[in-house]
N, C-alpha and C. Protein backbone atom coordinates (compact mmCIF):
# COMPACT_ATOMS: atom_id res chain seq x y z
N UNK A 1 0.84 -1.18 0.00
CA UNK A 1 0.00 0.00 0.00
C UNK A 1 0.88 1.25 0.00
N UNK A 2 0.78 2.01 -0.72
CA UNK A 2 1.41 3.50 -0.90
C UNK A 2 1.40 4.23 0.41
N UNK A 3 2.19 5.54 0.45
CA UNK A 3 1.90 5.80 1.66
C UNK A 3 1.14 7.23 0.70
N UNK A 4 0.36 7.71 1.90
CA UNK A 4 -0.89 8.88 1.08
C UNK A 4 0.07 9.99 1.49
N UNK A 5 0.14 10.48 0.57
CA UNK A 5 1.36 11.96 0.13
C UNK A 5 0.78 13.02 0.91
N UNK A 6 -0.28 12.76 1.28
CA UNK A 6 -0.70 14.33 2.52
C UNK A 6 -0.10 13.98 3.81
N UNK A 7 0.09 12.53 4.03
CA UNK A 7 0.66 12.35 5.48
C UNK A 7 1.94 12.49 5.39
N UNK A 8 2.75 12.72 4.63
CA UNK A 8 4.37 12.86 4.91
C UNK A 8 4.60 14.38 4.80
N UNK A 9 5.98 14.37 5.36
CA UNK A 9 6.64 15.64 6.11
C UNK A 9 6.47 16.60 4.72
N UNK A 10 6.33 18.05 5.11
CA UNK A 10 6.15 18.79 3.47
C UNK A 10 7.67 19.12 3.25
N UNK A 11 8.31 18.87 2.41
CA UNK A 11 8.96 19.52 1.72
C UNK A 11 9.57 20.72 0.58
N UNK A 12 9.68 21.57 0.96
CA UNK A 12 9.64 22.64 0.20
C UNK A 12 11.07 22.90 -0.52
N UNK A 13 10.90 23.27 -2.04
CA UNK A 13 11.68 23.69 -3.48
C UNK A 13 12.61 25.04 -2.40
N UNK A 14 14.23 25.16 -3.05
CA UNK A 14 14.73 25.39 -2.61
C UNK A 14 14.42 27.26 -2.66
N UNK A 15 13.84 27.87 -3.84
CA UNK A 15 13.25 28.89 -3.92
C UNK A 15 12.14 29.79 -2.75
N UNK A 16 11.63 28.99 -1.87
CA UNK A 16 11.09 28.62 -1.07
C UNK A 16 11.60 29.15 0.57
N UNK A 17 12.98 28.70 0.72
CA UNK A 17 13.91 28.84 2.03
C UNK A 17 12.99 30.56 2.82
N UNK A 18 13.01 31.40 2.21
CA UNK A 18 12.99 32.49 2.76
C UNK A 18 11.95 32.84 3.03
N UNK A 19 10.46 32.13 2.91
CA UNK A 19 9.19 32.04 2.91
C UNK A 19 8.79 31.06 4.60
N UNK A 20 10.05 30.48 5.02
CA UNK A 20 10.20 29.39 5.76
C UNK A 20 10.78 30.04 7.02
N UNK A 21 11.20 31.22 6.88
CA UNK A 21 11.59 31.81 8.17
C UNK A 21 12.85 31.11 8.95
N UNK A 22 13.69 30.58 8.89
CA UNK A 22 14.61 29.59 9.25
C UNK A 22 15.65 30.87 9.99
N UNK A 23 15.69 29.79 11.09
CA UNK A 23 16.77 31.30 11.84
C UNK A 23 17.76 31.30 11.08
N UNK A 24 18.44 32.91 11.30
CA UNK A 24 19.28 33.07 10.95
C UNK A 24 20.74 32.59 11.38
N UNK A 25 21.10 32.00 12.47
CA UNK A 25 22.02 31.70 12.63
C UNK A 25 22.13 30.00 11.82
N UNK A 26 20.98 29.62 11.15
CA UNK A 26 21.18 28.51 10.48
C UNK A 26 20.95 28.54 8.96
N UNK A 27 20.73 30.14 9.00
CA UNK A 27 21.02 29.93 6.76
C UNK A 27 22.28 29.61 6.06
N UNK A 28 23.56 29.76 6.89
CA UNK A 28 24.82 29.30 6.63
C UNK A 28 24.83 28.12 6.04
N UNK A 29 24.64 27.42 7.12
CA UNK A 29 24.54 25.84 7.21
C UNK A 29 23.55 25.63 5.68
N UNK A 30 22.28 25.96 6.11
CA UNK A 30 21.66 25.52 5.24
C UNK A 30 21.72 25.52 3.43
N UNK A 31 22.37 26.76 3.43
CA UNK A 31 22.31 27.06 2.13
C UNK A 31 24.01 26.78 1.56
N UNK A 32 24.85 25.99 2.67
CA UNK A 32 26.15 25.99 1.90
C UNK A 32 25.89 25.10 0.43
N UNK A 33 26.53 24.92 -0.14
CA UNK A 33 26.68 24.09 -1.29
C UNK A 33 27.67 23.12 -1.46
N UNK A 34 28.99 23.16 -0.71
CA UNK A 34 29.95 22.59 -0.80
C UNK A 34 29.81 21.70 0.22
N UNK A 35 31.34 20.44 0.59
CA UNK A 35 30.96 19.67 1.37
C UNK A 35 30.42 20.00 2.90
N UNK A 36 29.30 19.79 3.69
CA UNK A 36 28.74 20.19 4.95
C UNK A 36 29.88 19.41 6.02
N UNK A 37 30.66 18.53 5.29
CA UNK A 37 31.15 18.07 6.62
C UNK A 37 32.54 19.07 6.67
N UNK A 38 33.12 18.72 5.65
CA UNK A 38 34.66 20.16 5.47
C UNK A 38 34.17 21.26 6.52
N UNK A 39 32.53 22.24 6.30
CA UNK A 39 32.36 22.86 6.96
C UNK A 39 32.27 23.07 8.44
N UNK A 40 31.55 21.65 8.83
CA UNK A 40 31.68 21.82 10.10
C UNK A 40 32.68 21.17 10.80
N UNK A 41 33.99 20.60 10.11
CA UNK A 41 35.07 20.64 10.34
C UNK A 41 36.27 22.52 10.51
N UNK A 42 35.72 23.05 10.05
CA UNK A 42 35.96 24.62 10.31
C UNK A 42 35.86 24.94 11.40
N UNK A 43 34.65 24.70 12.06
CA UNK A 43 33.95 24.93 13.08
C UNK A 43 34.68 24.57 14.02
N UNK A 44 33.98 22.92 14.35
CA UNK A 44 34.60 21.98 15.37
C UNK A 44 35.70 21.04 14.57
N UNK A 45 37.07 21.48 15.07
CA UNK A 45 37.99 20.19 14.44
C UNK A 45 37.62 19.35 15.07
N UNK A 46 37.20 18.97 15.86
CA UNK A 46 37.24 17.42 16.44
C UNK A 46 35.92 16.69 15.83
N UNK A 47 35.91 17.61 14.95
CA UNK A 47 34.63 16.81 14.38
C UNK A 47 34.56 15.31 13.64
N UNK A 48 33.80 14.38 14.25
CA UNK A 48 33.97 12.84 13.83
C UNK A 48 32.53 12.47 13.44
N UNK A 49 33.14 11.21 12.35
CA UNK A 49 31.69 10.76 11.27
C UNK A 49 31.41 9.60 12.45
N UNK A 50 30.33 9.14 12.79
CA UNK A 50 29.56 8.16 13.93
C UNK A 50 28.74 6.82 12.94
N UNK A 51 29.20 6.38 12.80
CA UNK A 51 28.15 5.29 11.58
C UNK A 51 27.00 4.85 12.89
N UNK A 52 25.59 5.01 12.21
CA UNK A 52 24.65 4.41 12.98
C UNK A 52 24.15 3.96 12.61
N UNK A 53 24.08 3.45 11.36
CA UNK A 53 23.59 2.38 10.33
C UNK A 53 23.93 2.26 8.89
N UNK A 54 24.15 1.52 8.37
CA UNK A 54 24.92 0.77 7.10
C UNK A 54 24.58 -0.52 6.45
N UNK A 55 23.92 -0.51 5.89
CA UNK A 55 23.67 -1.55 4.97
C UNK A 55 21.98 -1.36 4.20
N UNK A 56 21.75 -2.85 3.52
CA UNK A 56 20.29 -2.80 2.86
C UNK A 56 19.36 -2.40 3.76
N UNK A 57 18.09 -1.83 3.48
CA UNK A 57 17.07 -1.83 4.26
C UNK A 57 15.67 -1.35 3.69
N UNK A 58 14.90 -0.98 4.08
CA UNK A 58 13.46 -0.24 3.11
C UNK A 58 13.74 1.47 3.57
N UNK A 59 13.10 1.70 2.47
CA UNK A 59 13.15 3.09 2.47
C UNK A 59 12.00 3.68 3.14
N UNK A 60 12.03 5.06 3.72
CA UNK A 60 11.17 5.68 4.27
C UNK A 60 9.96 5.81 3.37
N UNK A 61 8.42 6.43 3.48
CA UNK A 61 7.52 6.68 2.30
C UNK A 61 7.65 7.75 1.56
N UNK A 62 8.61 9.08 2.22
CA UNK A 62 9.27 10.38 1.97
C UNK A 62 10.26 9.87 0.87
N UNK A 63 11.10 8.63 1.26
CA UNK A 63 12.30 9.05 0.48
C UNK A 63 11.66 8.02 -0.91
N UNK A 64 10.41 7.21 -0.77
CA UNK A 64 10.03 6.10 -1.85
C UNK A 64 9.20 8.00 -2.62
N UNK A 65 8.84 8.16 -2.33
CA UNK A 65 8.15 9.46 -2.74
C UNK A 65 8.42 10.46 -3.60
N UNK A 66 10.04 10.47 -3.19
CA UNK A 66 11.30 11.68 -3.61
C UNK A 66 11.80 11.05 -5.02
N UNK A 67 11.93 9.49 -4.77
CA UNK A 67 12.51 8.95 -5.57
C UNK A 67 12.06 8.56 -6.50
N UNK A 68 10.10 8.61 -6.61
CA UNK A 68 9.39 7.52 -7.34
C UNK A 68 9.38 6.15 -7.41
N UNK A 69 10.04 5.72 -6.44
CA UNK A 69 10.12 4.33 -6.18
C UNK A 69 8.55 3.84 -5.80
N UNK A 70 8.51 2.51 -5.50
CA UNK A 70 7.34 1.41 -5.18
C UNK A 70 7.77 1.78 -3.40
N UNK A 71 6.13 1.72 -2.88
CA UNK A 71 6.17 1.95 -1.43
C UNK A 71 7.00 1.22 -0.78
N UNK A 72 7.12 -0.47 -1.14
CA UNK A 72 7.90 -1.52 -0.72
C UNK A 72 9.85 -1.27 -0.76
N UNK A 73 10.07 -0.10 -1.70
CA UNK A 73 11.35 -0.15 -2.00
C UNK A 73 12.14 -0.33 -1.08
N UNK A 74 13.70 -1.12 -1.83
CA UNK A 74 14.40 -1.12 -0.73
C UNK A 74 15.96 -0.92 -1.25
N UNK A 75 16.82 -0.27 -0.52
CA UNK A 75 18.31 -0.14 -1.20
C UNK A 75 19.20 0.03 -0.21
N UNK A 76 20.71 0.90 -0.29
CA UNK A 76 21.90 0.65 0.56
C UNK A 76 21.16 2.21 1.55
N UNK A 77 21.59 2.15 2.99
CA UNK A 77 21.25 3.22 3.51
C UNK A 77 22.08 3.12 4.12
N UNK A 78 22.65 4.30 4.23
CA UNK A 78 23.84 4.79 5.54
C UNK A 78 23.42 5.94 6.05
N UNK A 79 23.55 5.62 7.61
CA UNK A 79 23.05 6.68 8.54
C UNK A 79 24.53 7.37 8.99
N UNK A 80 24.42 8.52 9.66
CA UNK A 80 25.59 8.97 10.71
C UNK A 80 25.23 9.88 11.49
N UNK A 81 26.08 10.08 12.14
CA UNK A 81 25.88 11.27 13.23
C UNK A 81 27.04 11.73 13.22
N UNK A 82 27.44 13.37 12.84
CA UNK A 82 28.33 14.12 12.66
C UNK A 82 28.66 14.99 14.08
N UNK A 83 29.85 14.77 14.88
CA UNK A 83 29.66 14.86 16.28
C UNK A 83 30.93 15.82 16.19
N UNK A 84 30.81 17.15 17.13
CA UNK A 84 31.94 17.89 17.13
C UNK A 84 31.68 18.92 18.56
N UNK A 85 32.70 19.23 19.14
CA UNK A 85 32.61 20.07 20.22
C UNK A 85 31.81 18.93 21.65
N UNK A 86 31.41 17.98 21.10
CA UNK A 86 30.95 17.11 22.37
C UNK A 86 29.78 16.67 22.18
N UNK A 87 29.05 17.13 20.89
CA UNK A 87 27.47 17.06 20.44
C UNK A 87 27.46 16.70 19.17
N UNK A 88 26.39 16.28 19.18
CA UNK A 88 25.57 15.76 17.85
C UNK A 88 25.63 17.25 16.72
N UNK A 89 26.02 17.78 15.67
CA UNK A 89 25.85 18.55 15.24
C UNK A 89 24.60 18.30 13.99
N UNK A 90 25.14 17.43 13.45
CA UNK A 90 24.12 17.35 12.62
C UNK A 90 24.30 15.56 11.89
N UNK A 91 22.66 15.16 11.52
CA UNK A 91 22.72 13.71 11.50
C UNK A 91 22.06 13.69 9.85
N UNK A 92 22.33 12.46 9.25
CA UNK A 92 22.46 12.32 7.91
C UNK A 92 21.81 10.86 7.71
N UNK A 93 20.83 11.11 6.70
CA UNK A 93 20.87 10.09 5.92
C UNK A 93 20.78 9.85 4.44
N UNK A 94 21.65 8.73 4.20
CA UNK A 94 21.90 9.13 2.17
C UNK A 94 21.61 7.36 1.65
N UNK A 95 20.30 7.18 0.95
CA UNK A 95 19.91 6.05 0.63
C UNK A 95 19.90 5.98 -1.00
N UNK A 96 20.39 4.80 -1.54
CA UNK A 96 20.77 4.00 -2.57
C UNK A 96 19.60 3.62 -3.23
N UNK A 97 18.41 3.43 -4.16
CA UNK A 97 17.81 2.35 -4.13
C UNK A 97 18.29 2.03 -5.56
N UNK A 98 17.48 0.67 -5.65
CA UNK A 98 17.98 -0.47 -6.89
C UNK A 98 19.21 -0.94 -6.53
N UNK A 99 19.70 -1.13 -5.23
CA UNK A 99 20.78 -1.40 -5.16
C UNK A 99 21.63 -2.87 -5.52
N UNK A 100 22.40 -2.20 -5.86
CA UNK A 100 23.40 -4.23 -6.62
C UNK A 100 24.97 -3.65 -6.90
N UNK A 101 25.66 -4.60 -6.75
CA UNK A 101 27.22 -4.56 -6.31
C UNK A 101 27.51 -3.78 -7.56
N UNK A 102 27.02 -3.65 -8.85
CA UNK A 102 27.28 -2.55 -9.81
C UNK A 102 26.73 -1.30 -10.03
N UNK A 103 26.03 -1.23 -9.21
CA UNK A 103 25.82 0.12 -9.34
C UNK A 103 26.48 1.25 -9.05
N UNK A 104 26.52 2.20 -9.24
CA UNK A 104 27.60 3.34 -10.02
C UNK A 104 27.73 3.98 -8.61
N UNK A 105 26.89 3.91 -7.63
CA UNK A 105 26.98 4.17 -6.38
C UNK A 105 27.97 2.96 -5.45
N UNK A 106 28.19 2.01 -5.64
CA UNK A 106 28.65 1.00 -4.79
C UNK A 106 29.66 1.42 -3.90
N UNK A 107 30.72 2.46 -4.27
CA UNK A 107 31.96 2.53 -3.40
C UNK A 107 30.98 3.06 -1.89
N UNK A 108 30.06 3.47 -2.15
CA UNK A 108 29.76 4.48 -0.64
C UNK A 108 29.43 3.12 0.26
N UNK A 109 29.07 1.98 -0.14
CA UNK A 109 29.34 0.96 0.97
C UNK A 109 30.50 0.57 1.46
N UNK A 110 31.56 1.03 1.47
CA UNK A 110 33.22 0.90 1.52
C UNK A 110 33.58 1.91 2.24
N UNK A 111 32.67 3.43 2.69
CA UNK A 111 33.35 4.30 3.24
C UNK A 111 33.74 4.50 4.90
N UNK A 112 32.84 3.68 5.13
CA UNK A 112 33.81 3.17 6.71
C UNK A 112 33.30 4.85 7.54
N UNK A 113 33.82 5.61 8.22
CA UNK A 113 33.57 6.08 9.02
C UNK A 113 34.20 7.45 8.14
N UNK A 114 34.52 7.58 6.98
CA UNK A 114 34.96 8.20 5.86
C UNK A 114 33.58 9.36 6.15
N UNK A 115 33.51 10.67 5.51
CA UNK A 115 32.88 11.31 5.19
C UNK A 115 32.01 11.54 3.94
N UNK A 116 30.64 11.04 3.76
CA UNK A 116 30.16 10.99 2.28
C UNK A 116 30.57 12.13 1.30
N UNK A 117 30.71 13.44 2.64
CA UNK A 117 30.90 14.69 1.38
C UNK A 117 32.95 14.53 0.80
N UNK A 118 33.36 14.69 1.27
CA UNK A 118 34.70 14.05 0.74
C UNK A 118 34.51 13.40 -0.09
N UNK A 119 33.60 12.00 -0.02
CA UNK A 119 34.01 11.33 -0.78
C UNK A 119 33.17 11.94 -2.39
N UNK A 120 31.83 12.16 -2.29
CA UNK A 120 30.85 13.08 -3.72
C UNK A 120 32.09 14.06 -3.90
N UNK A 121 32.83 14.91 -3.15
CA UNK A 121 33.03 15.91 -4.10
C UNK A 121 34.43 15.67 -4.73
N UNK A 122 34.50 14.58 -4.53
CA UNK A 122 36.08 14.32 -5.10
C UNK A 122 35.17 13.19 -6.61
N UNK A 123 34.28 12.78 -7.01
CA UNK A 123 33.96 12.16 -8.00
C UNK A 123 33.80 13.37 -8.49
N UNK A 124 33.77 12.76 -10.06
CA UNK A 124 33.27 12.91 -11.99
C UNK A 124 31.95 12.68 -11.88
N UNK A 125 31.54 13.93 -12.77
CA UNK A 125 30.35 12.94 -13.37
C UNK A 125 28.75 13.03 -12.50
N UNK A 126 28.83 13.43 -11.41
CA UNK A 126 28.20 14.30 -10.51
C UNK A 126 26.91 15.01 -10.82
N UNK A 127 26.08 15.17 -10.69
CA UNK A 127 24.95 15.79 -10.80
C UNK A 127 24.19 16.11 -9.35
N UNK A 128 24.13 17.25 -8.89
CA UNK A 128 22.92 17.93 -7.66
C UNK A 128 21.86 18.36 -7.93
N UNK A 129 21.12 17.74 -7.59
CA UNK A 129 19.06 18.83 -7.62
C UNK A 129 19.78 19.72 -6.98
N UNK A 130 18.54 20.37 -6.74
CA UNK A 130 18.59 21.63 -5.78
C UNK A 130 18.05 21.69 -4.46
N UNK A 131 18.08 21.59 -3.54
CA UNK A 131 18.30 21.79 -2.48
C UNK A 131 16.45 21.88 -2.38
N UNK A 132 15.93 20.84 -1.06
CA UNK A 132 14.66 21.44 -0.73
C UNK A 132 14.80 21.41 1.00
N UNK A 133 13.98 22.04 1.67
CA UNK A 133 14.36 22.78 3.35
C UNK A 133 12.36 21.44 3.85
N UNK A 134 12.94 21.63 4.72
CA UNK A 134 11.72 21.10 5.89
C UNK A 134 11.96 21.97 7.01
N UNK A 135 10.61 22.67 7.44
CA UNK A 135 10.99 23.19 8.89
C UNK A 135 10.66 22.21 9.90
N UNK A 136 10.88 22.46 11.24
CA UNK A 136 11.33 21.60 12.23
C UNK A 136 10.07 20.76 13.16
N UNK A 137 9.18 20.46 11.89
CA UNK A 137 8.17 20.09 12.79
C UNK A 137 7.88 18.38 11.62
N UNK A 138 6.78 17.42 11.83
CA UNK A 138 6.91 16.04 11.31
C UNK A 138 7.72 15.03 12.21
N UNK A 139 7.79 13.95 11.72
CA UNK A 139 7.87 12.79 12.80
C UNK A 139 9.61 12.42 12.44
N UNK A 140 9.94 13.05 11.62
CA UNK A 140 12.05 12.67 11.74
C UNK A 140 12.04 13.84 11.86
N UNK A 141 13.24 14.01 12.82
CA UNK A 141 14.10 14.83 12.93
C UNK A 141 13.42 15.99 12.98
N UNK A 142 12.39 15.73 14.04
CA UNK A 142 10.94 16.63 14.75
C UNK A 142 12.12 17.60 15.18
N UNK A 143 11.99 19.05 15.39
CA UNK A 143 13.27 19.94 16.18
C UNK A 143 13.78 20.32 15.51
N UNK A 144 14.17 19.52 14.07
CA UNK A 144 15.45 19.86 13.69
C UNK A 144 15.43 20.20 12.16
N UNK A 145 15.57 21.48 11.67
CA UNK A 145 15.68 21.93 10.16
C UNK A 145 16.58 20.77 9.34
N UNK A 146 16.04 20.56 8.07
CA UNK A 146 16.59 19.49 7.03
C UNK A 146 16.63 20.27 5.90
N UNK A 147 17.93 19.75 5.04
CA UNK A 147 18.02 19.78 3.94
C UNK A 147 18.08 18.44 3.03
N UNK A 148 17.44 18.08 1.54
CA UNK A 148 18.24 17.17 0.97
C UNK A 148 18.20 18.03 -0.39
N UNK A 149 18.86 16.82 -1.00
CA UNK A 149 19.17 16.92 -2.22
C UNK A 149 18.97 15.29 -2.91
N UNK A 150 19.43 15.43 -4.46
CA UNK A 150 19.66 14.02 -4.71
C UNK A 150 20.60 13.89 -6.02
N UNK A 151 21.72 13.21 -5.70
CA UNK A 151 22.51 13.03 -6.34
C UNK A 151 22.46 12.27 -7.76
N UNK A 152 22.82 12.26 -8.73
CA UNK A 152 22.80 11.26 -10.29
C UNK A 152 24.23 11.13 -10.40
N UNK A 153 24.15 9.83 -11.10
CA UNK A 153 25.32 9.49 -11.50
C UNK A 153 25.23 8.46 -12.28
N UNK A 154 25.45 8.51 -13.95
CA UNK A 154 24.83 7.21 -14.79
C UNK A 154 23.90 6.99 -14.56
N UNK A 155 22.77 7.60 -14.19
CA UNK A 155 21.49 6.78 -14.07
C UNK A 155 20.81 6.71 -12.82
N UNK A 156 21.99 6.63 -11.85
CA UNK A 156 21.32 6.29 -10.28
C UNK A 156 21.04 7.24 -9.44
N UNK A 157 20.27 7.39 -8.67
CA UNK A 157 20.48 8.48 -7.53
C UNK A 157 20.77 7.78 -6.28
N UNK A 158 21.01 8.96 -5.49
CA UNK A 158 21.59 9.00 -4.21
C UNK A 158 20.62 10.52 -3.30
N UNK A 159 20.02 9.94 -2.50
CA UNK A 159 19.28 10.94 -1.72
C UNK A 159 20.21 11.07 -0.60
N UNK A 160 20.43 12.79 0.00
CA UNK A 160 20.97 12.36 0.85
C UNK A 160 20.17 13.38 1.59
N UNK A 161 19.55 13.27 2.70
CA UNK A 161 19.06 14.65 4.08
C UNK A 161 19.74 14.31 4.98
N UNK A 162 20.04 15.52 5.44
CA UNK A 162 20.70 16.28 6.88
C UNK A 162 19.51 16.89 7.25
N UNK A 163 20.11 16.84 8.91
CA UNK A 163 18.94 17.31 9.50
C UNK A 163 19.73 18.07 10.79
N UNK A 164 19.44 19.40 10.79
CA UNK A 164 20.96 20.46 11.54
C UNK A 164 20.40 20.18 12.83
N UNK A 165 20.71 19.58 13.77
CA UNK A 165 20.61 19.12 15.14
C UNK A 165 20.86 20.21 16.05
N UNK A 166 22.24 20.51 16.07
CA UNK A 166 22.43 21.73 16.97
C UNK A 166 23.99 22.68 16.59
N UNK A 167 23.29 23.64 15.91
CA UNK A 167 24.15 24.26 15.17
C UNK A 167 24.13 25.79 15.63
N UNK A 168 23.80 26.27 16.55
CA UNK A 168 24.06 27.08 17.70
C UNK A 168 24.26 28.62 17.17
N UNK A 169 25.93 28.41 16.56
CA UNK A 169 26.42 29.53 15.92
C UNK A 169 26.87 29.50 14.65
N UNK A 170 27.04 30.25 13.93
CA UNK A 170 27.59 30.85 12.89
C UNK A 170 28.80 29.61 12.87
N UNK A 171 28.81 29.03 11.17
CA UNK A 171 29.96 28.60 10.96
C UNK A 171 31.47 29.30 10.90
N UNK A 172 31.91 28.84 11.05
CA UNK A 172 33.84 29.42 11.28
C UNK A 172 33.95 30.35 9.50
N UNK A 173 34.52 31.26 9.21
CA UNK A 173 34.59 31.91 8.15
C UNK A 173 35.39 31.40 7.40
N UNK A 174 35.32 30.86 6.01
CA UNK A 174 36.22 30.11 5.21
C UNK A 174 37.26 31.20 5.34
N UNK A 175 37.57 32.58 5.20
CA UNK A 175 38.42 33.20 4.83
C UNK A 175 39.02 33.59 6.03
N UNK A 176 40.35 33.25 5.79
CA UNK A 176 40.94 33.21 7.85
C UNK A 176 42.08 34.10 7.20
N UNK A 177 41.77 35.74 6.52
CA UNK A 177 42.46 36.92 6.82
C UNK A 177 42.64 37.53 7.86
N UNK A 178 43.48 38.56 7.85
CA UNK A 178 43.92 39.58 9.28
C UNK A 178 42.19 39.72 10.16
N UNK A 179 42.60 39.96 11.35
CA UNK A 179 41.43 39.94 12.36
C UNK A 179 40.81 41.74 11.94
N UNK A 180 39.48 41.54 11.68
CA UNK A 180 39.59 43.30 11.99
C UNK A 180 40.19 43.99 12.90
N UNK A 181 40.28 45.20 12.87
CA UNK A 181 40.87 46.02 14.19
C UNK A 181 39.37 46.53 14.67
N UNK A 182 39.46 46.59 16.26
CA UNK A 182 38.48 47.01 17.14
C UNK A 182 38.33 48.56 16.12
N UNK A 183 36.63 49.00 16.93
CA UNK A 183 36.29 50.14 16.28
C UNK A 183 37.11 51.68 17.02
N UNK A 184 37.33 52.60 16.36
CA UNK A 184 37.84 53.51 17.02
C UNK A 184 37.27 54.37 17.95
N UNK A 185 37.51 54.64 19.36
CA UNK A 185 36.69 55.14 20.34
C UNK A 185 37.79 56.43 20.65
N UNK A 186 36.85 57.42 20.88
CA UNK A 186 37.17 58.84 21.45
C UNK A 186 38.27 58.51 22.47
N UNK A 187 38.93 59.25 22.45
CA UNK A 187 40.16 59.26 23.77
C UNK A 187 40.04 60.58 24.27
N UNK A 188 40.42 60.39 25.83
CA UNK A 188 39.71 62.05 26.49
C UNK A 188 41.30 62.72 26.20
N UNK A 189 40.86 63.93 25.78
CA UNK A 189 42.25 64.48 25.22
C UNK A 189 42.34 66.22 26.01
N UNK A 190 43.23 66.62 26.69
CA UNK A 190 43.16 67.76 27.56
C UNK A 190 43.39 69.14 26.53
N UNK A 191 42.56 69.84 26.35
CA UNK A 191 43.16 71.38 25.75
C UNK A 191 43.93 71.91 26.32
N UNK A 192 45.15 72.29 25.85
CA UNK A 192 46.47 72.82 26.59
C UNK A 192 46.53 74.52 25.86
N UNK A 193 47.23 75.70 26.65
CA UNK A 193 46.90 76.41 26.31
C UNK A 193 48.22 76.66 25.86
C-alpha cells in the first residue's frame, strides 16, 4: 500500500527557504553548497563521522516518494551522526535504491567512518538537484531543520538529508584573513593652552 502523500513531512523547493523563516544563525549551514562536513570541520575540528547504520534496508515513504520508487522499495542506507565540540551537530541520511554490487553508487558501501561529502566531491560525473528545506516540525528529525538533495550518476540516484541538530552559531569563516581592528573610540584628550 502507498503511503498517502498528505501524510508525509512537506517539503519545500529550494526557492522557497525564505518564505520558511529559518533562523538566521542557520542559513549558513543551510544554504552551503559545498561539502557540509569540510564545513563543520571549520567549526569543530574534532569533528567525527559516527556510523549508525549501514547496509540494505526499506526506504522511508518520503524518500520512496522523492525517488518515485514502489512503497515496498528497498536499497543501501547509511546513517551517521556528525559529532563535534561534544554534540551531535548534525545527523544524515543518504539512501541508494535499486541497489546491486554494480551500481555506479557502490563505493559508498566501503566508506567506513569516511565522510560521504569528501568522498561526492572528489567524483566525476556528478549531478545535484537543488536543495529542498523542511521546517522543524513532522515525525524525523521533529526539532530539527533538514536539507536534501539528490545526487545522479549514470542513471542512479543517491538521496541524501541532513537534519541540523544543533548548530548554535555561525559557521567558522572560510576566509581566515587579518582579524579586523576594534572600532575607534574617542580618547579624552586635555586642551592645553
Amino acid at each position: 500500500m502507498q503511503a498517502d502523500a498528505q501524510h508525509l513531512r512537506p517539503w519545500w523547493p529550494q526557492h522557497h527557504l525564505d518564505s520558511l523563516h529559518p533562523p538566521t544563525e542557520l542559513r549558513p549551514w543551510l544554504l552551503h553548497t559545498g561539502s557540509l562536513t569540510a564545513r563543520l570541520a571549520t567549526r569543530w575540528p574534532d569533528l567525527q563521522v559516527s556510523l549508525v547504520h549501514v547496509g540494505e534496508g526499506r526506504l522511508t515513504p518520503e524518500e520512496c516518494a522523492r525517488l518515485s520508487c514502489g512503497p515496498q522499495a528497498t536499497g543501501w542506507i547509511r546513517c551517521v551522526s556528525l559529532r563535534g565540540g561534544g554534540h551531535t551537530r548534525v545527523r544524515a541520511r543518504a539512501v541508494i535504491p535499486e541497489w546491486h554490487s554494480y551500481n555506479p553508487w557502490s563505493d559508498v558501501a566501503y566508506l567506513g567512518e569516511r565522510s560521504l561529502g569528501d568522498w561526492l566531491f572528489a567524483q566525476t560525473g556528478v549531478l545535484r538537484s537543488p536543495f529542498e528545506w523542511a521546517s522543524p516540525d513532522g515525525p524525523e528529525g521533529a526539532g530539527s531543520w533538514a536539507r536534501r538533495c539528490c545526487y545522479a550518476r549514470h542513471g542512479a540516484s543517491l538521496l541524501l538529508t541532513e537534519w541540523m541538530v544543533d548548530l548554535e552559531t555561525e559557521p567558522a569563516p572560510t576566509d581566515t584573513g587579518p582579524t579586523p581592528l576594534p572600532p575607534l573610540t574617542p580618547s579624552a584628550s586635555r586642551e592645553t593652552a
